[in-house]
C-alpha atoms as a PDB file:
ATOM      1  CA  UNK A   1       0.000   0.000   0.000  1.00  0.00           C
ATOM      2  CA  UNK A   2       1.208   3.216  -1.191  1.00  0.00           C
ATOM      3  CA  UNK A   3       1.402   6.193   1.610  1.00  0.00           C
ATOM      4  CA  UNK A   4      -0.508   8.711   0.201  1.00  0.00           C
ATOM      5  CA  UNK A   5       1.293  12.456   0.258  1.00  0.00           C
ATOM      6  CA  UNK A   6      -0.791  15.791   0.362  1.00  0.00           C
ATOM      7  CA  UNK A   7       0.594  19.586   0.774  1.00  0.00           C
ATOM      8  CA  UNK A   8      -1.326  22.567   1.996  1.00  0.00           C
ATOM      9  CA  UNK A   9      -1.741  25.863   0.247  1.00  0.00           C
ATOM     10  CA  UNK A  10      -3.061  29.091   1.608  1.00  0.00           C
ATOM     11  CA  UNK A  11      -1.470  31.708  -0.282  1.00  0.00           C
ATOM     12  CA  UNK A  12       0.528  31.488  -3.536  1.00  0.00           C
ATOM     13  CA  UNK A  13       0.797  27.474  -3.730  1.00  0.00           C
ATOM     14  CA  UNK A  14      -3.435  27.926  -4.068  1.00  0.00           C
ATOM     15  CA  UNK A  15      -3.252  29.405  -7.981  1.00  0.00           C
ATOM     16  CA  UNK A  16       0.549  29.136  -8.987  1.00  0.00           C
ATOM     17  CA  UNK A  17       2.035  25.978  -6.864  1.00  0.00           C
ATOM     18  CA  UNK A  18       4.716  24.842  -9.726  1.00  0.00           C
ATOM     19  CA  UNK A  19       4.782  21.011  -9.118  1.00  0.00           C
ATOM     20  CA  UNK A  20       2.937  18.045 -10.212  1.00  0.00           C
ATOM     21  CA  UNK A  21      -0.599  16.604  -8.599  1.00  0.00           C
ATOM     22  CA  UNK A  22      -2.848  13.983  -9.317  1.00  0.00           C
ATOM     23  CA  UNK A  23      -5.739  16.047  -7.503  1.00  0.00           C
ATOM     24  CA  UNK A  24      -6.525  19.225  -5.937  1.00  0.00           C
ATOM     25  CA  UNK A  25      -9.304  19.907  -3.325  1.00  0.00           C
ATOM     26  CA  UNK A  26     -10.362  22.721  -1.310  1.00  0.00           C
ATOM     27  CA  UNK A  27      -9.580  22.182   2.004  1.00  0.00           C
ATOM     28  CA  UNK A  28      -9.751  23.658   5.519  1.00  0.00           C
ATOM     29  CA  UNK A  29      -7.107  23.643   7.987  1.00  0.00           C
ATOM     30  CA  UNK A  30      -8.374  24.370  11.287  1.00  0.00           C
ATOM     31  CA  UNK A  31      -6.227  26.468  14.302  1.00  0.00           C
ATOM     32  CA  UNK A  32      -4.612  28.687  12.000  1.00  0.00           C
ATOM     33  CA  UNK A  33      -5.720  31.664   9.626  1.00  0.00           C
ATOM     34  CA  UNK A  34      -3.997  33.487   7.422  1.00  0.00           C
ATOM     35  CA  UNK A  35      -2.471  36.472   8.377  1.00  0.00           C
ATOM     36  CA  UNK A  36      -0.188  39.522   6.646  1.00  0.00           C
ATOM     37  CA  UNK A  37       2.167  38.233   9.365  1.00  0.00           C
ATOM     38  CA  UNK A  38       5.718  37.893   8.110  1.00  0.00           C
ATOM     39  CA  UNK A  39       7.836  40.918   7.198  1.00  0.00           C
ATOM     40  CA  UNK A  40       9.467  40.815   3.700  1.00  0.00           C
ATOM     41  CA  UNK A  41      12.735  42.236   2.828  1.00  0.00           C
ATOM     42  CA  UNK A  42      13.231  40.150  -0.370  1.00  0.00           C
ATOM     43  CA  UNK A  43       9.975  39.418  -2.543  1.00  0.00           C
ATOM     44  CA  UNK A  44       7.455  42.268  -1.815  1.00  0.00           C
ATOM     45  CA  UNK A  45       9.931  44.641   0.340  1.00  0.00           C
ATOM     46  CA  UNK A  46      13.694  45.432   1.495  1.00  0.00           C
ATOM     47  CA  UNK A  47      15.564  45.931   4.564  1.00  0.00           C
ATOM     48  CA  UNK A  48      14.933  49.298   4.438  1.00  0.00           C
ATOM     49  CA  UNK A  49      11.796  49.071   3.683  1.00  0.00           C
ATOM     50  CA  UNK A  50      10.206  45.980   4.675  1.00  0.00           C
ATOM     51  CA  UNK A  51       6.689  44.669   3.171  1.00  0.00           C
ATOM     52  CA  UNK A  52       4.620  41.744   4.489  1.00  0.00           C
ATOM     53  CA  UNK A  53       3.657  38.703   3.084  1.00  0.00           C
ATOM     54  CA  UNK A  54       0.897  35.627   4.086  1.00  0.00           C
ATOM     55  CA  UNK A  55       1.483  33.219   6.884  1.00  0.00           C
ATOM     56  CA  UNK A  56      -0.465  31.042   9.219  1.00  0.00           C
ATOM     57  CA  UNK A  57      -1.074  32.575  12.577  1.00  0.00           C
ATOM     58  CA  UNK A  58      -2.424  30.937  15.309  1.00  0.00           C
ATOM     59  CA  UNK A  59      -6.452  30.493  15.919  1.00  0.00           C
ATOM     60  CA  UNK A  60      -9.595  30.200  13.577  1.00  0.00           C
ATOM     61  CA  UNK A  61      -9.205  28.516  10.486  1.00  0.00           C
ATOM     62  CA  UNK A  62      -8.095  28.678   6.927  1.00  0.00           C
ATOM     63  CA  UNK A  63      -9.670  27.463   3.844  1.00  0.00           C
ATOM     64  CA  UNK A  64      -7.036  26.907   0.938  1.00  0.00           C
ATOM     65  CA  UNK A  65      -5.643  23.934  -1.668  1.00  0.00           C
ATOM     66  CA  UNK A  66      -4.818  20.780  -0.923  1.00  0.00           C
ATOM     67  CA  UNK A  67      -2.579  18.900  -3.546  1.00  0.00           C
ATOM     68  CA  UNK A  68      -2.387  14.827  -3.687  1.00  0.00           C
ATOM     69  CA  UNK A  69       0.918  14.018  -4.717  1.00  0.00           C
ATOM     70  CA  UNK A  70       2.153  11.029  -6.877  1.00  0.00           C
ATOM     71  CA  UNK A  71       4.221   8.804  -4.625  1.00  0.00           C
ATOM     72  CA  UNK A  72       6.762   8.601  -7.787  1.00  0.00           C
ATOM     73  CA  UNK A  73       6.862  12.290  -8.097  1.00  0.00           C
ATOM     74  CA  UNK A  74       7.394  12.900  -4.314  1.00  0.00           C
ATOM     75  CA  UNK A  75      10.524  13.570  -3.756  1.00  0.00           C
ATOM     76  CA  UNK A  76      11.109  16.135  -6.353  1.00  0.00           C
ATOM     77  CA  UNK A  77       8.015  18.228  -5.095  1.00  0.00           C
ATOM     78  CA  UNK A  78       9.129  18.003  -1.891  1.00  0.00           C
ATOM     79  CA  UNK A  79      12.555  19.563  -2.618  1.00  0.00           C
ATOM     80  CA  UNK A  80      11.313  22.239  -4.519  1.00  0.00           C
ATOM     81  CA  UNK A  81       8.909  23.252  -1.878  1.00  0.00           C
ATOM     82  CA  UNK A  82      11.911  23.465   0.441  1.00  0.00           C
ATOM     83  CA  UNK A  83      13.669  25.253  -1.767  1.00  0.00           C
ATOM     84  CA  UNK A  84      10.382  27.320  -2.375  1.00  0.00           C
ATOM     85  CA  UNK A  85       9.006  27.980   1.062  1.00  0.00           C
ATOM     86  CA  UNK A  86      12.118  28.536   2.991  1.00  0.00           C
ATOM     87  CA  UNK A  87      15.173  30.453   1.757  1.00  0.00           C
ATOM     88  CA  UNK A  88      14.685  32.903   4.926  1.00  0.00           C
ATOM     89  CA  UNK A  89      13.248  30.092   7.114  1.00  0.00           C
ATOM     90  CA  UNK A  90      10.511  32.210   8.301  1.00  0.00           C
ATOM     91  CA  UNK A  91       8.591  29.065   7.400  1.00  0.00           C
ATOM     92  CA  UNK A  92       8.704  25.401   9.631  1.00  0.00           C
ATOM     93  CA  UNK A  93       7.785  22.442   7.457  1.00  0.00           C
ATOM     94  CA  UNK A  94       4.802  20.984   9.677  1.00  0.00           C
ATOM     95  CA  UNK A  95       2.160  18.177   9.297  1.00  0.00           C
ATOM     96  CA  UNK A  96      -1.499  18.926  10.167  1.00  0.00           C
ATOM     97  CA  UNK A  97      -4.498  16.964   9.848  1.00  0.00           C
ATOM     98  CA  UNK A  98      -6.988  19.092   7.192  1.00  0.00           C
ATOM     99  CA  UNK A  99     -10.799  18.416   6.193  1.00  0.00           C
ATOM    100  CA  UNK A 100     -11.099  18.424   1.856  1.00  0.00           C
ATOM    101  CA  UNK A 101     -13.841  19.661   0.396  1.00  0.00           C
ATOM    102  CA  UNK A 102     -15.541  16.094   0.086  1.00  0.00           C
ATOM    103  CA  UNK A 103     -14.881  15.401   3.694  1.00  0.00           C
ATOM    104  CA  UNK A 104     -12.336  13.476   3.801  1.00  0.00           C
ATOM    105  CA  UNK A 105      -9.810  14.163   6.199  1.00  0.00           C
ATOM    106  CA  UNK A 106      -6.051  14.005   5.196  1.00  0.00           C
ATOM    107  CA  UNK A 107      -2.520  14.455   7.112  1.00  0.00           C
ATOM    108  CA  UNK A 108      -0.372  17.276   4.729  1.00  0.00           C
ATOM    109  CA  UNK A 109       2.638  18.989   4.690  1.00  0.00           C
ATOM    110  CA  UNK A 110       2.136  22.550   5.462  1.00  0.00           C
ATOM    111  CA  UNK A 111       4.583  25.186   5.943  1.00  0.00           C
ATOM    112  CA  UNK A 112       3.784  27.198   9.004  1.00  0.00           C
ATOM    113  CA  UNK A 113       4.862  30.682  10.183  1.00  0.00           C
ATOM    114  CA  UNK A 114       8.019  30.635  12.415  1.00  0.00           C
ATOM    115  CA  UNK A 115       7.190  32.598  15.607  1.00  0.00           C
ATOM    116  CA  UNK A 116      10.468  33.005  16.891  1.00  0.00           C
ATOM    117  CA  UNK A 117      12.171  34.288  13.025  1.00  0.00           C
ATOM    118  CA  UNK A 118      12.977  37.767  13.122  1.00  0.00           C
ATOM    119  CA  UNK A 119      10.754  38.451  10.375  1.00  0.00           C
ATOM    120  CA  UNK A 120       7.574  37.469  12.475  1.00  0.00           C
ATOM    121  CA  UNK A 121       5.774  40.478  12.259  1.00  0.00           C
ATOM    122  CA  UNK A 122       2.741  38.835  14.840  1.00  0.00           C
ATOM    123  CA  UNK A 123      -0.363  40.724  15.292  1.00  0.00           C
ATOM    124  CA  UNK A 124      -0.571  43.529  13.391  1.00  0.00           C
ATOM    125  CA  UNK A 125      -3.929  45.805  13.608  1.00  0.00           C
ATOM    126  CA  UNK A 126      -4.838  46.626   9.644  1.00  0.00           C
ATOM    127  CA  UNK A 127      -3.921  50.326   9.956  1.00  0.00           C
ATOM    128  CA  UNK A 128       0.002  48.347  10.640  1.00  0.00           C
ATOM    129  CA  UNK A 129      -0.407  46.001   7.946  1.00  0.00           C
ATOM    130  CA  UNK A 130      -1.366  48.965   5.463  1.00  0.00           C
ATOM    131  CA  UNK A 131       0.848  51.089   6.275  1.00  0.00           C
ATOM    132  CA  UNK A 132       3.580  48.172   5.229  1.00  0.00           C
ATOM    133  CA  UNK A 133       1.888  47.296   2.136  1.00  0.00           C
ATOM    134  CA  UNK A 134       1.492  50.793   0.116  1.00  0.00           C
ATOM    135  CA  UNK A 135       4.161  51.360  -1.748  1.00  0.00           C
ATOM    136  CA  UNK A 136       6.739  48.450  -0.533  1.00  0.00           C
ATOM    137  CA  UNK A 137       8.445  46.949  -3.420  1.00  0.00           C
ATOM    138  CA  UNK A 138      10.368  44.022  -3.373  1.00  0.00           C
ATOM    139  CA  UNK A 139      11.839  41.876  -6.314  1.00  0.00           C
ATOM    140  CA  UNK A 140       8.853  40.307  -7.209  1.00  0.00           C
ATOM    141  CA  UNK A 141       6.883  43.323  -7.258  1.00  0.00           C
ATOM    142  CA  UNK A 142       4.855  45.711  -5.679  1.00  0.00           C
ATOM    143  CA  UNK A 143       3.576  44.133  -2.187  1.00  0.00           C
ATOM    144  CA  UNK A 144      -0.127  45.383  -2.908  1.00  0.00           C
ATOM    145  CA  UNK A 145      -0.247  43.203  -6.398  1.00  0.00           C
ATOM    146  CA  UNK A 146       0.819  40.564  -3.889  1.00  0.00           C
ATOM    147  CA  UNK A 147      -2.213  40.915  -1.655  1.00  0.00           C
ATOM    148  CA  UNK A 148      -4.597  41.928  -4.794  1.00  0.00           C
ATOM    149  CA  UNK A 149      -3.172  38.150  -6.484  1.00  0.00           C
ATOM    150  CA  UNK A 150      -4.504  36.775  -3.144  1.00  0.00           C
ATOM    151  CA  UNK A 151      -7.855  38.519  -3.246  1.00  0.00           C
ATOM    152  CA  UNK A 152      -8.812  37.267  -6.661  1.00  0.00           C
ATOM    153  CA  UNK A 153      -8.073  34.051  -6.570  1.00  0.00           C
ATOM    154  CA  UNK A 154      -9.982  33.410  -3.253  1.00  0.00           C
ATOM    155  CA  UNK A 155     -12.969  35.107  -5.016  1.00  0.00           C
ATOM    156  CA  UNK A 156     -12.316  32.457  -7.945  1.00  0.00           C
ATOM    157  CA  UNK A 157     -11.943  30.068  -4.922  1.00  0.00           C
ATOM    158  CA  UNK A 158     -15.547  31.020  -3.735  1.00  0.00           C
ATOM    159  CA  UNK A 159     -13.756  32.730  -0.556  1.00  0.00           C
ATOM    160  CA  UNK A 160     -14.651  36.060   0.535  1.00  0.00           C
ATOM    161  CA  UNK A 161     -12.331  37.154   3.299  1.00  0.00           C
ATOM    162  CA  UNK A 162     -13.743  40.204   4.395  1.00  0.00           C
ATOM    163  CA  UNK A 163     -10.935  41.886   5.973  1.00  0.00           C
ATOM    164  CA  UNK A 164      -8.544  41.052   3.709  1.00  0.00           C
ATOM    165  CA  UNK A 165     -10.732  43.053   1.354  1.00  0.00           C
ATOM    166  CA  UNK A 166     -10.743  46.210   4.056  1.00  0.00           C
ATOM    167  CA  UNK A 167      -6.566  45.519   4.035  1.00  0.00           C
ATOM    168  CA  UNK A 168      -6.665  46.383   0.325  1.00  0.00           C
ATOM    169  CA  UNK A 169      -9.211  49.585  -0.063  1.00  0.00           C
ATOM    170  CA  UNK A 170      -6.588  50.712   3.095  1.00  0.00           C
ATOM    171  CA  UNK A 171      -3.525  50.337   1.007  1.00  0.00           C
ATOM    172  CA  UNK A 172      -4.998  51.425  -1.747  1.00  0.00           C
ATOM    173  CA  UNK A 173      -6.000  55.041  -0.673  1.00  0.00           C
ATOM    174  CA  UNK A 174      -3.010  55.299   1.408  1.00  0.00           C
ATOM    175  CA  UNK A 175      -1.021  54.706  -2.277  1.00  0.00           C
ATOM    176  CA  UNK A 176      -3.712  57.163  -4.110  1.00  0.00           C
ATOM    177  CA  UNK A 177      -2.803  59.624  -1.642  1.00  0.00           C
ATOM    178  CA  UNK A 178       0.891  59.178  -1.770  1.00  0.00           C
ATOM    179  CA  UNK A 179      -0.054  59.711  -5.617  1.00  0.00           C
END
């Protein structure tokens, strides 16, 4: 009997996750949400001036993408989700039990939010998290494309996350204004 291998995705990995899967479900991972939690100084900011990007902070739940991986095809996802998910290590590879869409429940691989990495930004209030976003820039872009990506494709999703959507109409009139 094969051991069958899933991976969790609540930001990117949902609409661009760059390996191969024999099936994708919606799934919910409960005891974390997502969160604007973990400063960037790379892909959507600098050290100078930092951005944020997703991670899973503790409490509620998240709904996401879970991805059933071919046992053959395994270890090559696995390494580039390594390579993906933690050149800063503000991500710890984890395993946490999640509910798919068809209820069925499944162990994954998820990559949670390290706490204790100086780039754990915690709790911010969205007035924080705005103020970060407008007009960071980091080499893969501006950070409020970033959070506009994530927006859209948890509408296509059938997710509405309501303060997410606040988070952006912030940023965005604190960048009109900057204008």
């Amino acid at each position: 009997m094969s051991i069958e291998r899933w991976v969790f995705g609540y930001g990117s990995l949902m609409w661009r996750p760059g390996f191969a899967f024999q099936e994708r479900q919606p799934a919910t991972l409960h005891g974390r949400r997502r969160a604007f939690c973990i400063y960037s100084v790379h892909h959507r900011g600098t050290y100078e001036r930092p951005g944020l990007v997703l991670g899973l902070a503790p409490g509620g739940a998240v709904r996401g993408a879970a991805y059933r991986i071919a046992e053959a095809d395994w270890p090559e996802v696995y390494a580039y989700l390594r390579e993906r998910e933690q050149p800063t290590e503000t991500y710890v590879e984890g395993a946490a039990n999640i509910r798919l869409a068809d209820g069925r429940r499944v162990e994954t691989l998820v990559f949670f939010s390290d706490v204790h990495h100086p780039q754990w930004a915690g709790a911010l209030s969205l007035e924080r998290q705005a103020d970060l976003i407008a007009g960071a820039k980091g080499l893969s872009g501006r950070n409020v494309e970033y959070l506009r990506d994530l927006i859209e494709h948890l509408r296509e999703e059938g997710v509405r996350d309501h303060a997410m959507e606040a988070l952006l109409g912030m940023v965005e009139a604190r960048e009109l204004a900057a204008e």
